[in-house]
Protein backbone atom coordinates (compact mmCIF):
# COMPACT_ATOMS: atom_id res chain seq x y z
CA UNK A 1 0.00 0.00 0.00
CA UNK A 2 1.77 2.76 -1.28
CA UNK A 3 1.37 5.45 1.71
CA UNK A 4 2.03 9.08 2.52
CA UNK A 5 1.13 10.64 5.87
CA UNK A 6 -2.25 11.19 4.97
CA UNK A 7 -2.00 7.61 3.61
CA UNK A 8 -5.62 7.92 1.62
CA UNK A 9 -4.02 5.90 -1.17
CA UNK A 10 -4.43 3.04 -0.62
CA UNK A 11 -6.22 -1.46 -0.27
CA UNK A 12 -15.13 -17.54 -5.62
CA UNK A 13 -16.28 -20.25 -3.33
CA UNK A 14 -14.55 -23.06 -4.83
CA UNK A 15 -13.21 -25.09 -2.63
CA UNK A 16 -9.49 -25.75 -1.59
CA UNK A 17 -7.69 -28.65 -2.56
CA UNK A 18 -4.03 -28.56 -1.36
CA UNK A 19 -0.82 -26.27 -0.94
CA UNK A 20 1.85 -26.26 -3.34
CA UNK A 21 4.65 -24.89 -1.44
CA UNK A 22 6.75 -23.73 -4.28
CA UNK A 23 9.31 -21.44 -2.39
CA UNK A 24 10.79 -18.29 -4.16
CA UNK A 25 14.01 -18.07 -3.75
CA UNK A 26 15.28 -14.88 -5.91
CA UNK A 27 16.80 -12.48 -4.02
CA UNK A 28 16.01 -8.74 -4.41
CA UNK A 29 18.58 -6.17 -4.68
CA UNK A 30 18.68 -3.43 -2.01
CA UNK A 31 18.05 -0.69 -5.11
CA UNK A 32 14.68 -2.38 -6.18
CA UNK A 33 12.36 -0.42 -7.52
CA UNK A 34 8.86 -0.02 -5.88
CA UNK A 35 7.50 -1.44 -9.37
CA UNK A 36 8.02 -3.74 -11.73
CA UNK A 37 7.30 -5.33 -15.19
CA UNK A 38 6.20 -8.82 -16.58
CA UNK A 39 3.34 -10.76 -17.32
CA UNK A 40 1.63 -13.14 -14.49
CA UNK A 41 2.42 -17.04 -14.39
CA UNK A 42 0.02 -19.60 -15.71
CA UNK A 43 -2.08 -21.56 -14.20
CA UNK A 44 -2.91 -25.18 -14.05
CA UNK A 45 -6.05 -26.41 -11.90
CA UNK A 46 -5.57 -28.84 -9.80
CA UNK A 47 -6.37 -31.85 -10.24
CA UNK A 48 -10.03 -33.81 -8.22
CA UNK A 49 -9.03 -36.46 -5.74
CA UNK A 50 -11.18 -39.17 -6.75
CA UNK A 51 -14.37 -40.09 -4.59
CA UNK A 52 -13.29 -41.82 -1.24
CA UNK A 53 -9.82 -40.83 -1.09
CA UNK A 54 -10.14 -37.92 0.46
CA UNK A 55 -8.11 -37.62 4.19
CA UNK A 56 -7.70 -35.47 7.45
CA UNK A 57 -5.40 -32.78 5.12
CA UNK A 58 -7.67 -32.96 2.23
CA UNK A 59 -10.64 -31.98 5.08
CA UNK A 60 -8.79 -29.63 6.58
CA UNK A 61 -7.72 -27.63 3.49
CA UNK A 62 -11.81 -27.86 2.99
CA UNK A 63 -12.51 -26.06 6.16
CA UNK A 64 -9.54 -23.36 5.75
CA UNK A 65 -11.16 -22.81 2.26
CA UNK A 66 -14.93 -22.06 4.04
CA UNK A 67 -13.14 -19.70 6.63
CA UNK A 68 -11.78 -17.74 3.65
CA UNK A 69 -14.79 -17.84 1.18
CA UNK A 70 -17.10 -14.83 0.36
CA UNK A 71 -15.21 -12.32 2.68
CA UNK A 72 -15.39 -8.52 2.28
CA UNK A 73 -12.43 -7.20 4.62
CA UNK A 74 -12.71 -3.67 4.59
CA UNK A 75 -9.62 -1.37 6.22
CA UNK A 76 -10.52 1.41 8.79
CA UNK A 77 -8.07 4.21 9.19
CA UNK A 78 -7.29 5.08 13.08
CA UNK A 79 -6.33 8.54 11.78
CA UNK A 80 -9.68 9.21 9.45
CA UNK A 81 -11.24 10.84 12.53
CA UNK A 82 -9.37 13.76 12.13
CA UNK A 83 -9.62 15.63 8.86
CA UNK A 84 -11.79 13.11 7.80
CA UNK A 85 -14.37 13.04 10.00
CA UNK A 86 -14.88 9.04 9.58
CA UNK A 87 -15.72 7.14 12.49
CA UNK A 88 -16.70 3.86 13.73
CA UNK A 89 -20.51 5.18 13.28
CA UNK A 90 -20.07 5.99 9.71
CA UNK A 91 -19.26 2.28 9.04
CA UNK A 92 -22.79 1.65 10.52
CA UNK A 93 -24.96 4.29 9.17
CA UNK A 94 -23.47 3.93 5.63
CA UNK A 95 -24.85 0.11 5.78
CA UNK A 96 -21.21 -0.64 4.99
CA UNK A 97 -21.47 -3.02 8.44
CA UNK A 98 -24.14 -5.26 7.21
CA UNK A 99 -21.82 -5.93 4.07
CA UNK A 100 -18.40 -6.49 5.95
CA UNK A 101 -17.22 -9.69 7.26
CA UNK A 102 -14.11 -8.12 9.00
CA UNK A 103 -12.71 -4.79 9.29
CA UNK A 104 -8.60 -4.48 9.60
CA UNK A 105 -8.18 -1.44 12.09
CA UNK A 106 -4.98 0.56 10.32
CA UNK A 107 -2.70 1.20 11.90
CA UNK A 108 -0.53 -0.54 14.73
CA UNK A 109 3.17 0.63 14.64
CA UNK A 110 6.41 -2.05 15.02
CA UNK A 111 8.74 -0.45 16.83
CA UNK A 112 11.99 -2.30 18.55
CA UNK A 113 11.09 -5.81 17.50
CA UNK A 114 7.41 -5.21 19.01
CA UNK A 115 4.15 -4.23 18.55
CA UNK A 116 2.83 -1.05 19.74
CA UNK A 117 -0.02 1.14 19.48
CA UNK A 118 -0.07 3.69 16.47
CA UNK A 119 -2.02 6.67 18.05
CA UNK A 120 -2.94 6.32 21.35
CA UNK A 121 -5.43 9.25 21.33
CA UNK A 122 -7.35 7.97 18.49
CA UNK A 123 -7.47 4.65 19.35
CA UNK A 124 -8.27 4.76 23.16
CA UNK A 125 -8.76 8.39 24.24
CA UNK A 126 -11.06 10.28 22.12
CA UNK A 127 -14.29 11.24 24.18
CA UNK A 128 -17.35 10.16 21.75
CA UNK A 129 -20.77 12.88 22.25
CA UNK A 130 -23.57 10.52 21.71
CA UNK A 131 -24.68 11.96 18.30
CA UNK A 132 -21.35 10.41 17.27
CA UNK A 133 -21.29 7.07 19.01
CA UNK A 134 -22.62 3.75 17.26
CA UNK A 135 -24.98 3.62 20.46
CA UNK A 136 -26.30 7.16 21.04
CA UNK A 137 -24.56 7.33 24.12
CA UNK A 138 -21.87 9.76 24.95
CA UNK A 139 -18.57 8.57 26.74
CA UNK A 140 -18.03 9.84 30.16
CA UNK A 141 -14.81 11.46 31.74
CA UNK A 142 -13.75 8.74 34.03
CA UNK A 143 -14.64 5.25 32.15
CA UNK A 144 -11.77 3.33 31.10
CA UNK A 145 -11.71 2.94 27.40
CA UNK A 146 -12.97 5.56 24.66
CA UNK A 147 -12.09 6.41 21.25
CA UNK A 148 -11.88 4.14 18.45
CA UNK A 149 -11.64 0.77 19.71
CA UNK A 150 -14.42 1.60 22.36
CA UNK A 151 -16.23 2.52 19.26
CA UNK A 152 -15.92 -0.65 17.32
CA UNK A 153 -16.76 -2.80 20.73
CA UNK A 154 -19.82 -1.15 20.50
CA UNK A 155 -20.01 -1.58 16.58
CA UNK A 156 -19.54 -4.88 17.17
CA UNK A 157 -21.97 -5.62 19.77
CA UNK A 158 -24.70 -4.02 17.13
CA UNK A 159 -23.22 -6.27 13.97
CA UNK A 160 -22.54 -9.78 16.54
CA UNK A 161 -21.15 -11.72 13.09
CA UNK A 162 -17.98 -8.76 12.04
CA UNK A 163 -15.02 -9.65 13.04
CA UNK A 164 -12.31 -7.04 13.41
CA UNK A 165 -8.88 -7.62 13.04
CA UNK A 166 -5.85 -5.35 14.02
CA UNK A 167 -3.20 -4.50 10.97
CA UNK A 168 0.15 -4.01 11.76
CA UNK A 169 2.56 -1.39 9.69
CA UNK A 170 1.74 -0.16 6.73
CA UNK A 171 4.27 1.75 3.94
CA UNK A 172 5.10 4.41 7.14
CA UNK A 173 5.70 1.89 9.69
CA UNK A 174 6.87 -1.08 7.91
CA UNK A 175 10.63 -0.50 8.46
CA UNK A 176 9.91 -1.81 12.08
CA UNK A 177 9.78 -5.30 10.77
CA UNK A 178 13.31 -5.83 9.87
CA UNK A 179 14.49 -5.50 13.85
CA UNK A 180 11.06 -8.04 14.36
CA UNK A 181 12.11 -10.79 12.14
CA UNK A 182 15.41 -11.01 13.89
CA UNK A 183 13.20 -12.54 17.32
CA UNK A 184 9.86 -13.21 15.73
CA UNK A 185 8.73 -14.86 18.41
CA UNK A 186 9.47 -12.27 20.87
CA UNK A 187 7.45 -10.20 18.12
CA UNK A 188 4.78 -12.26 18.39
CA UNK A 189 4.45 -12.51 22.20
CA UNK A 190 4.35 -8.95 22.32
CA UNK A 191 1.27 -8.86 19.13
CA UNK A 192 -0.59 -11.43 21.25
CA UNK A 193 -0.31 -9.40 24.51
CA UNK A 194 -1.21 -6.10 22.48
CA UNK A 195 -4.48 -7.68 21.31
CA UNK A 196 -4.90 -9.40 24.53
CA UNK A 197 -4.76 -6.16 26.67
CA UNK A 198 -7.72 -6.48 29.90
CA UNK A 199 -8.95 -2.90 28.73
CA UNK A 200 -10.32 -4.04 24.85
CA UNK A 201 -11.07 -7.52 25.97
CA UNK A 202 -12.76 -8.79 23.28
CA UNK A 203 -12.03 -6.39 20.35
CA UNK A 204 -9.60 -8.03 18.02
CA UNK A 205 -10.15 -11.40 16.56
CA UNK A 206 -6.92 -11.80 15.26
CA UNK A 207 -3.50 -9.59 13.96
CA UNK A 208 -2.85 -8.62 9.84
CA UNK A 209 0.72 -8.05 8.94
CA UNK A 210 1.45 -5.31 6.27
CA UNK A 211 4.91 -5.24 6.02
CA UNK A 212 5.74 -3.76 3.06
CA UNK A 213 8.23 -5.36 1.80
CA UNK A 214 10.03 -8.40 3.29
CA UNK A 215 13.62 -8.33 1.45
CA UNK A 216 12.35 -5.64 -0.70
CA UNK A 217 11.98 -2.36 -0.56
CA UNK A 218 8.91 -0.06 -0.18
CA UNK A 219 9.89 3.70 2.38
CA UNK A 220 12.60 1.61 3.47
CA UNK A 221 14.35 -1.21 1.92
CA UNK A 222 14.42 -4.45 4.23
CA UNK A 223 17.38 -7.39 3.64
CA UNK A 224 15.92 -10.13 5.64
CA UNK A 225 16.63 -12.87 3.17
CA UNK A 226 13.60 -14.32 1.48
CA UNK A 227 12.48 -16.94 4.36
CA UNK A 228 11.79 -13.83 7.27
CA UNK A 229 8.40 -13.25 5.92
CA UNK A 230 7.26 -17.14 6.29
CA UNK A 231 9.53 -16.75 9.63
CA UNK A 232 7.61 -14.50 11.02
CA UNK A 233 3.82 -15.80 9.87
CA UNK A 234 5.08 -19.19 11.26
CA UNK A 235 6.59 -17.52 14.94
CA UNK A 236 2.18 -15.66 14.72
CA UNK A 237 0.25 -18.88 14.21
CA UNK A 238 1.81 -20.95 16.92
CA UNK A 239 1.64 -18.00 19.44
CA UNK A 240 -1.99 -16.77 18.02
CA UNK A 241 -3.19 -20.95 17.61
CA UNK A 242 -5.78 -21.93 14.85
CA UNK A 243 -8.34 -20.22 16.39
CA UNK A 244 -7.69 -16.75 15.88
CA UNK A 245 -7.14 -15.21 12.60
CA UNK A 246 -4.35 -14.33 10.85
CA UNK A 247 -3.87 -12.60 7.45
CA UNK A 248 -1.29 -10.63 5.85
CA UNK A 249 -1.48 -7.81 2.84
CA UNK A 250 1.24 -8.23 0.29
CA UNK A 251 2.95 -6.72 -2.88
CA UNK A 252 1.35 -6.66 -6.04
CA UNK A 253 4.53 -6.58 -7.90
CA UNK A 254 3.93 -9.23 -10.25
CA UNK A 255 7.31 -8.43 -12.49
CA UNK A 256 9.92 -11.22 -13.10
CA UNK A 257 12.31 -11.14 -9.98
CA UNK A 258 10.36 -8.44 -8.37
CA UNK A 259 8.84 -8.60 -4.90
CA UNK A 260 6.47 -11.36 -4.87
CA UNK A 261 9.80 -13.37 -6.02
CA UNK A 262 11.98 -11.32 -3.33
CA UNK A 263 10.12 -13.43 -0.70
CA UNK A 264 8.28 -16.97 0.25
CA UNK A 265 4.81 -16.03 -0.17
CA UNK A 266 3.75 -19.63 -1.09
CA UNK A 267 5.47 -21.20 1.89
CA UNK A 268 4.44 -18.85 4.41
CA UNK A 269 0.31 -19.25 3.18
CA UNK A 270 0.15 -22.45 4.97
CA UNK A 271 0.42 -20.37 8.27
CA UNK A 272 -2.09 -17.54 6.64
CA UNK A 273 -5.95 -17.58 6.65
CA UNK A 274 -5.66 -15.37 3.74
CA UNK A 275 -3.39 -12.91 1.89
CA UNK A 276 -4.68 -9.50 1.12
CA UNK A 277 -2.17 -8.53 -2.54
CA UNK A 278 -2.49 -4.30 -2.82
CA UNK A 279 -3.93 -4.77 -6.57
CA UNK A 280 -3.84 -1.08 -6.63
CA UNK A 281 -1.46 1.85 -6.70
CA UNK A 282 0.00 0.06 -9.90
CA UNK A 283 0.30 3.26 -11.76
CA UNK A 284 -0.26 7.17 -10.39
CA UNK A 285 1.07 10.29 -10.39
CA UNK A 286 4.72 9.84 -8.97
CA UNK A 287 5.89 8.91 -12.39
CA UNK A 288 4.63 13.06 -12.80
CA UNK A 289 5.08 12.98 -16.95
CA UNK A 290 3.01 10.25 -16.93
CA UNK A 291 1.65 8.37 -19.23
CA UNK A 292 -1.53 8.49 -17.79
CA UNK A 293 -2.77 4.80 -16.68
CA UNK A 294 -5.46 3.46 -14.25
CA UNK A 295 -4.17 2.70 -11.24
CA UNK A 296 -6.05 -0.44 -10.60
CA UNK A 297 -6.64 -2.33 -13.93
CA UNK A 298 -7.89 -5.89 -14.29
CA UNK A 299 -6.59 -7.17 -17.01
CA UNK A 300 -3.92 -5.96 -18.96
CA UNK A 301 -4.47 -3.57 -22.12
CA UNK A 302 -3.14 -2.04 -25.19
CA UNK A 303 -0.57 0.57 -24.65
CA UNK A 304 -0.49 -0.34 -20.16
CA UNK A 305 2.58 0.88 -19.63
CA UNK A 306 4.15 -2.12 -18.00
CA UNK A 307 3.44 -5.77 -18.44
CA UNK A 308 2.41 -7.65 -15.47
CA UNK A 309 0.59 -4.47 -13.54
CA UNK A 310 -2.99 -5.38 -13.04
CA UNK A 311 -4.79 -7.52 -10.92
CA UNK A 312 -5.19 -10.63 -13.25
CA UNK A 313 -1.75 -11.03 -13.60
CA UNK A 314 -0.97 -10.62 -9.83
CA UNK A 315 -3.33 -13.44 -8.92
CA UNK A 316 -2.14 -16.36 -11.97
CA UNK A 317 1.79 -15.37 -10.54
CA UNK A 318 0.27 -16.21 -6.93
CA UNK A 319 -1.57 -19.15 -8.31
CA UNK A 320 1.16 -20.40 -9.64
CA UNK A 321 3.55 -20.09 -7.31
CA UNK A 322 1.45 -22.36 -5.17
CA UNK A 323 -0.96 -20.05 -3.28
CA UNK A 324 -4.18 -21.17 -2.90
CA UNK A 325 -6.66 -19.26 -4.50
CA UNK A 326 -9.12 -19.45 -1.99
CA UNK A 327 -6.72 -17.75 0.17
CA UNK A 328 -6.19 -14.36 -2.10
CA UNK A 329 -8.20 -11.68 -1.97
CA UNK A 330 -8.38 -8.96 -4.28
CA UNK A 331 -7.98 -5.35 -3.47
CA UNK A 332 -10.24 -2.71 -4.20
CA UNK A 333 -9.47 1.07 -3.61
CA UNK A 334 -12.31 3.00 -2.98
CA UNK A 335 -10.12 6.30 -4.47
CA UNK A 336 -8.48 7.76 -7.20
CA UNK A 337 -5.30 8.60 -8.82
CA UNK A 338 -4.47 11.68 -11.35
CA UNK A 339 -2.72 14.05 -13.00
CA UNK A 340 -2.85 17.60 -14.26
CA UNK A 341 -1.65 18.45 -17.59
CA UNK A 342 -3.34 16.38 -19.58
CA UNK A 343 -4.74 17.22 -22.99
CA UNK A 344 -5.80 13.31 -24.04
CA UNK A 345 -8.53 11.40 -23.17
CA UNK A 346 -7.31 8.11 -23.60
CA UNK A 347 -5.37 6.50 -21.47
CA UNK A 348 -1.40 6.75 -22.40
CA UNK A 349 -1.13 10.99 -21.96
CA UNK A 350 1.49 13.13 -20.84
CA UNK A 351 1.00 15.32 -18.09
CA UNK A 352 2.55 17.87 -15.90
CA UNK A 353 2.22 16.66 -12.50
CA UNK A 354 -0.31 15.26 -10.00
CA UNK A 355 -3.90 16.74 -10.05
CA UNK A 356 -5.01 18.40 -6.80
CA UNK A 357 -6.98 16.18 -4.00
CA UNK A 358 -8.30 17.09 -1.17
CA UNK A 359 -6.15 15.84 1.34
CA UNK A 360 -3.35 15.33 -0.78
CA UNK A 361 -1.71 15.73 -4.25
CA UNK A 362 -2.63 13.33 -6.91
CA UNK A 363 -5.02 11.37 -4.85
CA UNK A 364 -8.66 11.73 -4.10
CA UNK A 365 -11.69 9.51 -2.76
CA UNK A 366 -14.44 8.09 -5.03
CA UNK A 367 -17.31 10.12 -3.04
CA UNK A 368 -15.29 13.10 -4.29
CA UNK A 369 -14.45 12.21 -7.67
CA UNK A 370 -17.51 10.72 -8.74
CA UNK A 371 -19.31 14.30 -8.86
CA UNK A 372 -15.93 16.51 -9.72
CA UNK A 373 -15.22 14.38 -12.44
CA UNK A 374 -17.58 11.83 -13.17
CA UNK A 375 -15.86 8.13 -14.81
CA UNK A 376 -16.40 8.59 -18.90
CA UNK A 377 -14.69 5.73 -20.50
CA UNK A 378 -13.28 2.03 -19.37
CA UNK A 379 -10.23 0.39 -19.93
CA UNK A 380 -8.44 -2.56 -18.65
CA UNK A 381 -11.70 -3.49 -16.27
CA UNK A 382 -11.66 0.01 -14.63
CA UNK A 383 -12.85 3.33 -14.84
CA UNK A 384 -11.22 6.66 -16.15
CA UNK A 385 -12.23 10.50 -16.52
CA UNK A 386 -10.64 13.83 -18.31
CA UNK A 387 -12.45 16.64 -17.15
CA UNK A 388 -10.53 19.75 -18.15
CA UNK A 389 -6.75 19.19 -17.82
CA UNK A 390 -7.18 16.24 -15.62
CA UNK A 391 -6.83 12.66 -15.90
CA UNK A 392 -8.46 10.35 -13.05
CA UNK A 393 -8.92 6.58 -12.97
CA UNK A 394 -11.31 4.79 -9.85
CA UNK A 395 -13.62 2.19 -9.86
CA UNK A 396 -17.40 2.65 -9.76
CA UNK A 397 -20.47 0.65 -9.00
CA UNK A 398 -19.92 -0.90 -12.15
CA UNK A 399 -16.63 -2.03 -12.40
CA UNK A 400 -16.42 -3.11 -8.94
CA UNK A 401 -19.64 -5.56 -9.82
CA UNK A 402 -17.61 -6.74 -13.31
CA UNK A 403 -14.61 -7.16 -10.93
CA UNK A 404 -16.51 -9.13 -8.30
CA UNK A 405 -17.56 -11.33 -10.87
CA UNK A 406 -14.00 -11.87 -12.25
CA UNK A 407 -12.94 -13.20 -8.52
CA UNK A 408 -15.67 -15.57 -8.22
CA UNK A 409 -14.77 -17.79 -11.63
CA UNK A 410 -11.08 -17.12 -10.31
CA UNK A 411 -12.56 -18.92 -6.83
CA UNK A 412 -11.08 -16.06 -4.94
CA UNK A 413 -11.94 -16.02 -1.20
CA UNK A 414 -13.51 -12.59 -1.49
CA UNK A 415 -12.43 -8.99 -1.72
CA UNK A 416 -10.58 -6.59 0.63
CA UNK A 417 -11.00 -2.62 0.53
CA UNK A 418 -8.90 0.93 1.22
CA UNK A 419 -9.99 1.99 2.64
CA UNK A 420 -13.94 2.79 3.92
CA UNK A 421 -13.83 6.48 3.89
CA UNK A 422 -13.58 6.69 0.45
CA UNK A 423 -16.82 5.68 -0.04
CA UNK A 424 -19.97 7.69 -0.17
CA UNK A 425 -22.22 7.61 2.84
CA UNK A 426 -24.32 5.47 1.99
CA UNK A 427 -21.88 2.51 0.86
CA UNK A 428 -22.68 3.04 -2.93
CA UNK A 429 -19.14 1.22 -3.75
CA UNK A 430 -18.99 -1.37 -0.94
CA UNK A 431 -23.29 -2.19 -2.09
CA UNK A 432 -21.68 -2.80 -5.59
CA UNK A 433 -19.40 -5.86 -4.17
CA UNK A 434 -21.20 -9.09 -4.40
């Protein structure tokens, strides 16, 4: 999840049959780029067990293939209820709550080989009136727990069936994971005592690692060696047990020695409920010149500017590797990406620089865009708009349902979003997502 302080930028029921646990073993130079070119690997389905053959694994992969199937995982910013105004309540009255499964709560911060909370005010201090509470009823000066996470207790408590998971890192706080994969299980005695803390008893249903990138870079570069990933999933599910969850967003990068090579995603699923790949952020507005592109394709199309970048192609690499595909879930941004500049409609334009956004350059949410510069052509599966000298690409209603319908016949465990705020208030993107 490519990230800036604001951070607004970004991220199927077949059953499962067996892990291939094809381990990558290229190396990543410390230079990498944060993106990469080449076309996804191939595919080939497995293979029925015949009738009555079927044993304890082949049951097991069955049940870890229910767990995963159908979910909507949607992310909820700790620091969207600042500028942003978002809140716990929003994710209710939008009807966004009744179409989750889980919500990831971004962001927890990694700091000396731990866990730790990200914003303490947000997350535990923030006094709630009762026009903004899930409830209708206002916190009060002495009770032990407010802000946020009181706010998704009672969120919960309303929607019994969510389950809310806690993410860890994130592109600003991912360079914490290089000291944690030198202990990880020291890291992950100090996760499961995080989540575990007396005063949100209750809360979090399990811990999402988004460390971007294991021996890769993304803000920082990290030079773990391509096994500290699975090292660290592995050091989680024994402390966390099978009965807590445990997922883990991942690079998109599906280039030819790029970062899905620069690491063991294959072996390290068999400790993973699901992976979460950022299919997203592929193109935007830090390449300033352009050429224009959607930042979220589908499928690949004339003229993309790099082979490999769009969410088909991310999934067959991951397939092929070994990773289940009931155990990938694809990523849906509920923003835009743009430039200013731009004199062509089509995709494939030159441009001058990022467009403006509202909370930051080159970067805006659907509930703005869809009015300021309303979607007038497709490409690649996705949605794109020139309105003056601007350039824009986001997915709408419609795209996200052609998209949804793309990860079912893939057998894709469901569909993960960045983030809620972007949405409109009354869940026009997340309704779309079937």
């Amino acid at each position: 999840m490519r990230e800036s302080l604001d951070r607004s930028a970004r991220p199927r029921r077949r059953r499962f049959l067996g892990i291939v646990g094809a381990a990558c073993t290229a190396a990543l130079a410390a230079g990498l780029l944060a993106t990469g070119t080449t076309a996804g690997a191939s595919e080939t389905p497995a293979e029925k067990p015949a009738t009555g053959t079927r044993g304890a694994a082949d049951q097991a992969a069955d049940q870890a293939a229910d767990q995963a199937a159908g979910k909507v995982v949607g992310y909820f910013t700790e620091w969207g209820v600042y500028d942003r105004n978002y809140h716990a309540k929003n994710v209710d009255t939008s009807g966004s709550a009744d179409k989750l499964t889980h919500i990831n709560y971004a962001f927890g911060n990694v700091q000396g080989g731990k866990c730790t909370i990200g914003d303490s005010y947000a997350a535990t201090d923030k006094a709630y009136t009762a026009d903004q509470s899930v409830d209708g009823v206002a916190d009060t000066w002495d009770q032990p727990l407010r802000g946020n996470f009181n706010q998704l207790l009672k969120l919960k408590k309303k929607h019994p069936d969510l389950k809310i998971l806690w993410s860890f890192g994130g592109w600003t706080w991912s360079g914490g994971f290089t000291e944690a994969a030198k202990n990880p299980e020291a890291f992950a005695e100090s996760c499961y005592n995080l989540l575990n803390d007396e005063r949100w008893a209750g809360l979090f249903d399990g811990i999402d690692i988004d460390w971007e990138y294991p021996n890769a870079c993304g803000l920082t570069c990290d030079e773990s060696g391509p096994e500290a990933f699975g090292n660290v999933m592995r050091a989680l599910r024994a402390k966390f047990g099978e009965d807590r969850l445990l997922t883990a967003a991942i690079t998109a990068d599906a280039s030819d020695g790029g970062k899905i090579d620069a690491t063991d995603y294959a072996g390290a699923a068999q400790y993973v409920d699901w992976y979460l790949p950022m299919t997203y952020d592929y193109f935007g507005a830090w390449d300033a010149q352009g050429p224009t592109a959607p930042h979220s394709p589908l499928r690949a199309y004339d003229g993309i500017p790099k082979e490999g970048f769009n969410t088909a192609d991310t999934v067959a690499k991951l397939k092929g590797l070994g990773v289940p595909s009931e155990k990938l879930l694809m990523g849906l941004g509920f923003y835009g990406r743009g430039w200013t500049g731009v004199s062509q409609s089509e995709p494939g334009g030159s441009a001058t620089g990022p467009a403006g956004g509202k909370y930051e350059q080159g970067i805006d949410d659907y509930k703005e865009l869809k009015t300021r510069c309303p979607a007038n052509g497709t490409v690649g599966g996705t949605a794109y708009a020139h309105c003056g000298n601007e350039w824009w690409s986001y997915d709408t209603p419609q795209t996200l349902r052609e998209k949804s319908a793309w990860a079912a016949e893939e057998g894709l465990g469901g569909s993960f979003i960045w983030e809620l705020s972007g949405d409109t208030s009354d869940g026009e993107l997340i309704k779309s997502i079937s």
